[in-house]
PDB file of N, CA and C in Angstrom:
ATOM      1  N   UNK A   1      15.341  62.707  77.119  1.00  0.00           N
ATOM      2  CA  UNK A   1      14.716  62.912  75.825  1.00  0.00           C
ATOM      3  C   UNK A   1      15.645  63.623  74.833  1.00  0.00           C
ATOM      4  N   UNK A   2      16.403  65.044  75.354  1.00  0.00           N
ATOM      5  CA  UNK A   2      17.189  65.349  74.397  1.00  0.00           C
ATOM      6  C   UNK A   2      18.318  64.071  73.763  1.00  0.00           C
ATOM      7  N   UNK A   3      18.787  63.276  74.790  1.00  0.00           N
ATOM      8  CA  UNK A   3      19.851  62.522  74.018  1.00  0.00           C
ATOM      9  C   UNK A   3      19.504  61.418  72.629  1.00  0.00           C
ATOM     10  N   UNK A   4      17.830  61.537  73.026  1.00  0.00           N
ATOM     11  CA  UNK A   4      17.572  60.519  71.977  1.00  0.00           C
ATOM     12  C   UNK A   4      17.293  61.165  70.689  1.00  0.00           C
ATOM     13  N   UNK A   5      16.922  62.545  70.829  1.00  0.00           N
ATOM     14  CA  UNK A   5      16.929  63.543  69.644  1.00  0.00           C
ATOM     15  C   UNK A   5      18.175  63.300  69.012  1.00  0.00           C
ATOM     16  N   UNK A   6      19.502  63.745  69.830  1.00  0.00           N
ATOM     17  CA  UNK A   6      20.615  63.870  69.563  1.00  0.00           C
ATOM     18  C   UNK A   6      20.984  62.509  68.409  1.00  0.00           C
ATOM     19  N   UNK A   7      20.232  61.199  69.129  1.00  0.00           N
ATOM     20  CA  UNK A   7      20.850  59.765  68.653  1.00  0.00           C
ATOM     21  C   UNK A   7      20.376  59.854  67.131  1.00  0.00           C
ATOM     22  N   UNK A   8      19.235  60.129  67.239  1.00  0.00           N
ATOM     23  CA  UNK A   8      18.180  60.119  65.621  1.00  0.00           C
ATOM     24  C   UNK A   8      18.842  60.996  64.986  1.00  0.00           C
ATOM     25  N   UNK A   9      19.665  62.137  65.214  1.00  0.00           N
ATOM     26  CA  UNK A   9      20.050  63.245  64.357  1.00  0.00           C
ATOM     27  C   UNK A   9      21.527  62.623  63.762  1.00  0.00           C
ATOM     28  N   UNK A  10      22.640  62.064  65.050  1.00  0.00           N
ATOM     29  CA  UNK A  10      23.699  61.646  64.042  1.00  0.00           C
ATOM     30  C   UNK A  10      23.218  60.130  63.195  1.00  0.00           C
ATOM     31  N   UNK A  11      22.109  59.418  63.341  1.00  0.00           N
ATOM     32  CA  UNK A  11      21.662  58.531  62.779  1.00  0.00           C
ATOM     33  C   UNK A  11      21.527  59.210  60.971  1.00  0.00           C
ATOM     34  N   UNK A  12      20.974  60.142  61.301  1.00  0.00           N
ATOM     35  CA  UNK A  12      20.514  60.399  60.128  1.00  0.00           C
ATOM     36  C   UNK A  12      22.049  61.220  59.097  1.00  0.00           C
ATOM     37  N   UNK A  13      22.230  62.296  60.217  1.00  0.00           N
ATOM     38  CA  UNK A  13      23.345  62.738  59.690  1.00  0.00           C
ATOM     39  C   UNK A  13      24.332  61.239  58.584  1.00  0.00           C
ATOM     40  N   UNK A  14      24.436  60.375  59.355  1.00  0.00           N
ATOM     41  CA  UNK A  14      26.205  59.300  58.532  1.00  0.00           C
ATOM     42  C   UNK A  14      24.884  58.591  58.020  1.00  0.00           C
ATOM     43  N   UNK A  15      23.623  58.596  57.709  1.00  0.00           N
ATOM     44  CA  UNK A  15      23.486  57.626  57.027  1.00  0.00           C
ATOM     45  C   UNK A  15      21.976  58.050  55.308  1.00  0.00           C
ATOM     46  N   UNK A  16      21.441  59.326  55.657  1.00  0.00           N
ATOM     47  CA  UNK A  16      20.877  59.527  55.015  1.00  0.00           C
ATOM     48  C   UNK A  16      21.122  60.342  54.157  1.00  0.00           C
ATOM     49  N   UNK A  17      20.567  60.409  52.652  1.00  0.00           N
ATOM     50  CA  UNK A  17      21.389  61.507  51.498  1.00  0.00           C
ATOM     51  C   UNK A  17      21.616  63.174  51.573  1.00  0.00           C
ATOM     52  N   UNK A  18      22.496  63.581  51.051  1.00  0.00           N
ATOM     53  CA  UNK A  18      23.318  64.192  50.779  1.00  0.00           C
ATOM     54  C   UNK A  18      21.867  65.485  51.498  1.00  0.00           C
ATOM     55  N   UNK A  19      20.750  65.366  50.563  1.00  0.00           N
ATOM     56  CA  UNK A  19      19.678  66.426  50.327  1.00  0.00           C
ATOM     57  C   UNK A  19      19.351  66.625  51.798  1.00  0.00           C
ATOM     58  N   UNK A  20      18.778  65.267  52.253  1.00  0.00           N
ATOM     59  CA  UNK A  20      18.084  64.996  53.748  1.00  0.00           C
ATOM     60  C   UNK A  20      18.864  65.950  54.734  1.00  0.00           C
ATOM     61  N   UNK A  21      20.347  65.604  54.799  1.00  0.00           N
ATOM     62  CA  UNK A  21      21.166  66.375  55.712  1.00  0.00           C
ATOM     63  C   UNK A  21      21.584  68.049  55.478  1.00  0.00           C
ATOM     64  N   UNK A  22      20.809  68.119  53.904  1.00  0.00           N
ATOM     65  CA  UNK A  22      21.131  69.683  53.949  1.00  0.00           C
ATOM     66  C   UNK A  22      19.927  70.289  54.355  1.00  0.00           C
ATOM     67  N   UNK A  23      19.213  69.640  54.322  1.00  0.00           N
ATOM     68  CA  UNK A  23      17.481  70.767  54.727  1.00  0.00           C
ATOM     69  C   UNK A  23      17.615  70.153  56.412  1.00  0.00           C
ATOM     70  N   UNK A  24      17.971  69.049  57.034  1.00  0.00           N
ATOM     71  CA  UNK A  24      18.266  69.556  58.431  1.00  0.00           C
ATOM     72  C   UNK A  24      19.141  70.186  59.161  1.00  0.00           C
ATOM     73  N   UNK A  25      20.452  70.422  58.139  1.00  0.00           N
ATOM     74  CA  UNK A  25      21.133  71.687  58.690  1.00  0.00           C
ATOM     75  C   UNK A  25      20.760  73.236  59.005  1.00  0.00           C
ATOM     76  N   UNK A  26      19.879  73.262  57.389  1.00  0.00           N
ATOM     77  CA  UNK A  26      19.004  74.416  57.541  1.00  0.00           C
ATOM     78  C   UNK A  26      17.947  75.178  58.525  1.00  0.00           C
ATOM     79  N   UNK A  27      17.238  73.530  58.977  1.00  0.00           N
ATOM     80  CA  UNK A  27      16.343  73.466  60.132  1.00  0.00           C
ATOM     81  C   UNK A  27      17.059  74.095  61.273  1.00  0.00           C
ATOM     82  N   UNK A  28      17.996  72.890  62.113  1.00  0.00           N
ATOM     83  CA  UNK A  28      19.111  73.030  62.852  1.00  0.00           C
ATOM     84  C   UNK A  28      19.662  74.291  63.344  1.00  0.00           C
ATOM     85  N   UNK A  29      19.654  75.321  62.685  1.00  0.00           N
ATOM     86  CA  UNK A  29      20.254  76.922  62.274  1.00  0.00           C
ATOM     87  C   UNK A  29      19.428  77.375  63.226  1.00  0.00           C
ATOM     88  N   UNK A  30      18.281  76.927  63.095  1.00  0.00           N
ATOM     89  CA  UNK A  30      16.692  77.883  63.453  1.00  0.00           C
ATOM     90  C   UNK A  30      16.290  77.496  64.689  1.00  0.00           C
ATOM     91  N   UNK A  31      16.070  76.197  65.106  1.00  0.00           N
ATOM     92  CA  UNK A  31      15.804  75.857  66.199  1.00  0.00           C
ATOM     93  C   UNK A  31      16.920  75.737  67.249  1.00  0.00           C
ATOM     94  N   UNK A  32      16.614  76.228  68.745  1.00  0.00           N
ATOM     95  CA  UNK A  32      17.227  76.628  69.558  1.00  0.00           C
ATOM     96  C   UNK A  32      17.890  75.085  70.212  1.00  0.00           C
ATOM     97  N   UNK A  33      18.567  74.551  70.579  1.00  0.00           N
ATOM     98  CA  UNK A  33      19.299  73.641  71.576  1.00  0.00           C
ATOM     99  C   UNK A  33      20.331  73.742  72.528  1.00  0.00           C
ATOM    100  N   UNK A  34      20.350  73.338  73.426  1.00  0.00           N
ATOM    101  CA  UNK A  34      21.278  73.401  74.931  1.00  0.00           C
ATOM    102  C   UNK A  34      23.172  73.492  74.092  1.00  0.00           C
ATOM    103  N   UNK A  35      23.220  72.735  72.869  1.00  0.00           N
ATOM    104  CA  UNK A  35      24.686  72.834  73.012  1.00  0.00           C
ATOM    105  C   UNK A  35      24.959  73.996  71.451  1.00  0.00           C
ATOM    106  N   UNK A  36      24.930  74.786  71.461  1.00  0.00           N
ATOM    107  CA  UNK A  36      24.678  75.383  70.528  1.00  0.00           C
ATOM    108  C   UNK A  36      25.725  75.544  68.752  1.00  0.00           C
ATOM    109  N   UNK A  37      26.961  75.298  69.274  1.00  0.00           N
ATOM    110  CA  UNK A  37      27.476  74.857  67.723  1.00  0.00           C
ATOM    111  C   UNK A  37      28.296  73.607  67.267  1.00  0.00           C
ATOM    112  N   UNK A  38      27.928  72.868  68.453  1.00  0.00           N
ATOM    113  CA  UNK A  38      28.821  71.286  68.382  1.00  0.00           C
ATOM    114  C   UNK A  38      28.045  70.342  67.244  1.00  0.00           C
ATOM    115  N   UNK A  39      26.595  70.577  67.215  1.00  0.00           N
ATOM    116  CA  UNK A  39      25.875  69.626  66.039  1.00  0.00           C
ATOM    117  C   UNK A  39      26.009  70.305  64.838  1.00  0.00           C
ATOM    118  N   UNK A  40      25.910  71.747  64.319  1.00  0.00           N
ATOM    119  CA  UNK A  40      25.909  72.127  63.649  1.00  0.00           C
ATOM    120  C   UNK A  40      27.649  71.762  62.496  1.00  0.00           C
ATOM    121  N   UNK A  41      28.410  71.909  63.275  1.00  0.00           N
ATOM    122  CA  UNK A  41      29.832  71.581  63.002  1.00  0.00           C
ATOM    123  C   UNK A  41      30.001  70.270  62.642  1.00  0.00           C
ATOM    124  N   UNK A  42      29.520  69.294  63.420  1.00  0.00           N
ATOM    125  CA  UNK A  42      29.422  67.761  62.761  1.00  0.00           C
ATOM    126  C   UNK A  42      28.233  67.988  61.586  1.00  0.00           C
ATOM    127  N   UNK A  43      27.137  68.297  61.775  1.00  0.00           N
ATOM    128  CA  UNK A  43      26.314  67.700  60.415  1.00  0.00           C
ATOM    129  C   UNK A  43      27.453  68.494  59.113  1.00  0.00           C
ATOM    130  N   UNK A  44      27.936  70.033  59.226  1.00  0.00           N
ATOM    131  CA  UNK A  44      28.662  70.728  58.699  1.00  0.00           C
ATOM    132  C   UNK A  44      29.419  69.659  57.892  1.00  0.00           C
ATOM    133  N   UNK A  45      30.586  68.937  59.118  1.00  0.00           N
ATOM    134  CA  UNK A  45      31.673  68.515  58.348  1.00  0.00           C
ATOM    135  C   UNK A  45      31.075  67.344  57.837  1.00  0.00           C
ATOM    136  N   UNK A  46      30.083  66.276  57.923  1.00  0.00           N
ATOM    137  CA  UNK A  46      29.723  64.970  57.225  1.00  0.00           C
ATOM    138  C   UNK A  46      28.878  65.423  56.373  1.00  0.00           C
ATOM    139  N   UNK A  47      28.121  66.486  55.678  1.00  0.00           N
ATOM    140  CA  UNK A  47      27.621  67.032  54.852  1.00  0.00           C
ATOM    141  C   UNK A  47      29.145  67.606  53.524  1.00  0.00           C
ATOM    142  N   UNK A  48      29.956  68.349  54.318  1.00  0.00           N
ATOM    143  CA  UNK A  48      31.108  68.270  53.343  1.00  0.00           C
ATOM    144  C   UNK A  48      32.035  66.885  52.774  1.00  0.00           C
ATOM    145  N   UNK A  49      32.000  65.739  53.656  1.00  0.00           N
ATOM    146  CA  UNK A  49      32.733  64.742  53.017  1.00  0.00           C
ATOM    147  C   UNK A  49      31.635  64.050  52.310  1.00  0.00           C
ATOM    148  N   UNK A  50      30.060  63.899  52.210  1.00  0.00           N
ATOM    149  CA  UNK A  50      29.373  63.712  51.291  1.00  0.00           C
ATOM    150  C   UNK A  50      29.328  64.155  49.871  1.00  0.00           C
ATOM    151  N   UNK A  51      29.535  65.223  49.703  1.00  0.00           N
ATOM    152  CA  UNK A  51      29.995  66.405  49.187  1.00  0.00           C
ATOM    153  C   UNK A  51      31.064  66.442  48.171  1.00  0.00           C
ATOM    154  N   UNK A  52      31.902  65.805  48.647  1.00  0.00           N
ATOM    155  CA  UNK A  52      33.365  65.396  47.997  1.00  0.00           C
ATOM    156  C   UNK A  52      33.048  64.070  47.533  1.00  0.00           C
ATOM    157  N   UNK A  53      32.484  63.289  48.541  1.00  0.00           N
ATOM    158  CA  UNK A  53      32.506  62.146  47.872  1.00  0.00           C
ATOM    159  C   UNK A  53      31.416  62.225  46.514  1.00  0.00           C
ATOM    160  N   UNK A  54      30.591  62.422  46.661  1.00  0.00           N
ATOM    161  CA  UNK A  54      29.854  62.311  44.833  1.00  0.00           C
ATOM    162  C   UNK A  54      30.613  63.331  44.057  1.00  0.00           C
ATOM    163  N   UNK A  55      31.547  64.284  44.798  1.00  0.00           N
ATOM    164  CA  UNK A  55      32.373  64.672  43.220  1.00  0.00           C
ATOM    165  C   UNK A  55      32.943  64.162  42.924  1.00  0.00           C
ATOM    166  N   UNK A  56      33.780  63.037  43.669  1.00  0.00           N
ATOM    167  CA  UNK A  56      34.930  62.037  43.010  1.00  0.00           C
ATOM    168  C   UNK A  56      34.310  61.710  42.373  1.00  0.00           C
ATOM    169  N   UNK A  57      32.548  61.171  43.052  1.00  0.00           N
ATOM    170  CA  UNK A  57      32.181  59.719  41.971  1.00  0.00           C
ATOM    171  C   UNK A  57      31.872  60.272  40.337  1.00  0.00           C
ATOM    172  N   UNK A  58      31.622  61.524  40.415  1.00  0.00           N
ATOM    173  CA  UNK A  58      31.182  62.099  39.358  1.00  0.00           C
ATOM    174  C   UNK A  58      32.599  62.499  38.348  1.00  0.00           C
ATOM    175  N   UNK A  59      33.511  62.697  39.015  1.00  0.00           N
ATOM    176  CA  UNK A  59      34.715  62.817  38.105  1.00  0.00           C
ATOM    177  C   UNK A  59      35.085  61.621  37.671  1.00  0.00           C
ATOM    178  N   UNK A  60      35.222  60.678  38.452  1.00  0.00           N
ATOM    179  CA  UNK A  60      35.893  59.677  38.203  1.00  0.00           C
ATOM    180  C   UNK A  60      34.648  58.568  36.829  1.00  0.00           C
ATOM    181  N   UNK A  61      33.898  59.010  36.859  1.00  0.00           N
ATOM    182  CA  UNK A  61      32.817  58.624  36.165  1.00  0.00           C
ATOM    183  C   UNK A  61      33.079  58.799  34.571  1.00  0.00           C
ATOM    184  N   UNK A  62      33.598  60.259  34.310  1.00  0.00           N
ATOM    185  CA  UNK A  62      33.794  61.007  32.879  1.00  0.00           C
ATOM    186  C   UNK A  62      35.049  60.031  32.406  1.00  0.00           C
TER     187      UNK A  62
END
């Protein structure tokens, strides 16, 4: 059961917006899990290249 948690979470992580993945990082923080900073570090870093990416789009926009 945990691995399928795990599957739905990087599902969501690479594919849902920018917002979605910051209020489950937030969650994430709070609730307890067996591996304790390996998910946090991935949603971390694909939350930062989201991140970058709409600032390009937004610079490159002006």
């Amino acid at each position: 059961m945990p691995y399928l948690i795990y599957g739905l979470l990087l599902l969501v992580t690479f594919f849902f917006p920018l917002w979605i993945n910051v209020t489950l990082l937030a969650i994430n923080f709070f609730v307890p899990d067996p591996i304790p900073y390996i998910d946090e570090i991935l949603q971390a870093a694909v939350i930062l290249k989201q991140a970058t990416t709409k600032l390009k789009q937004v610079k490159n926009a002006d």
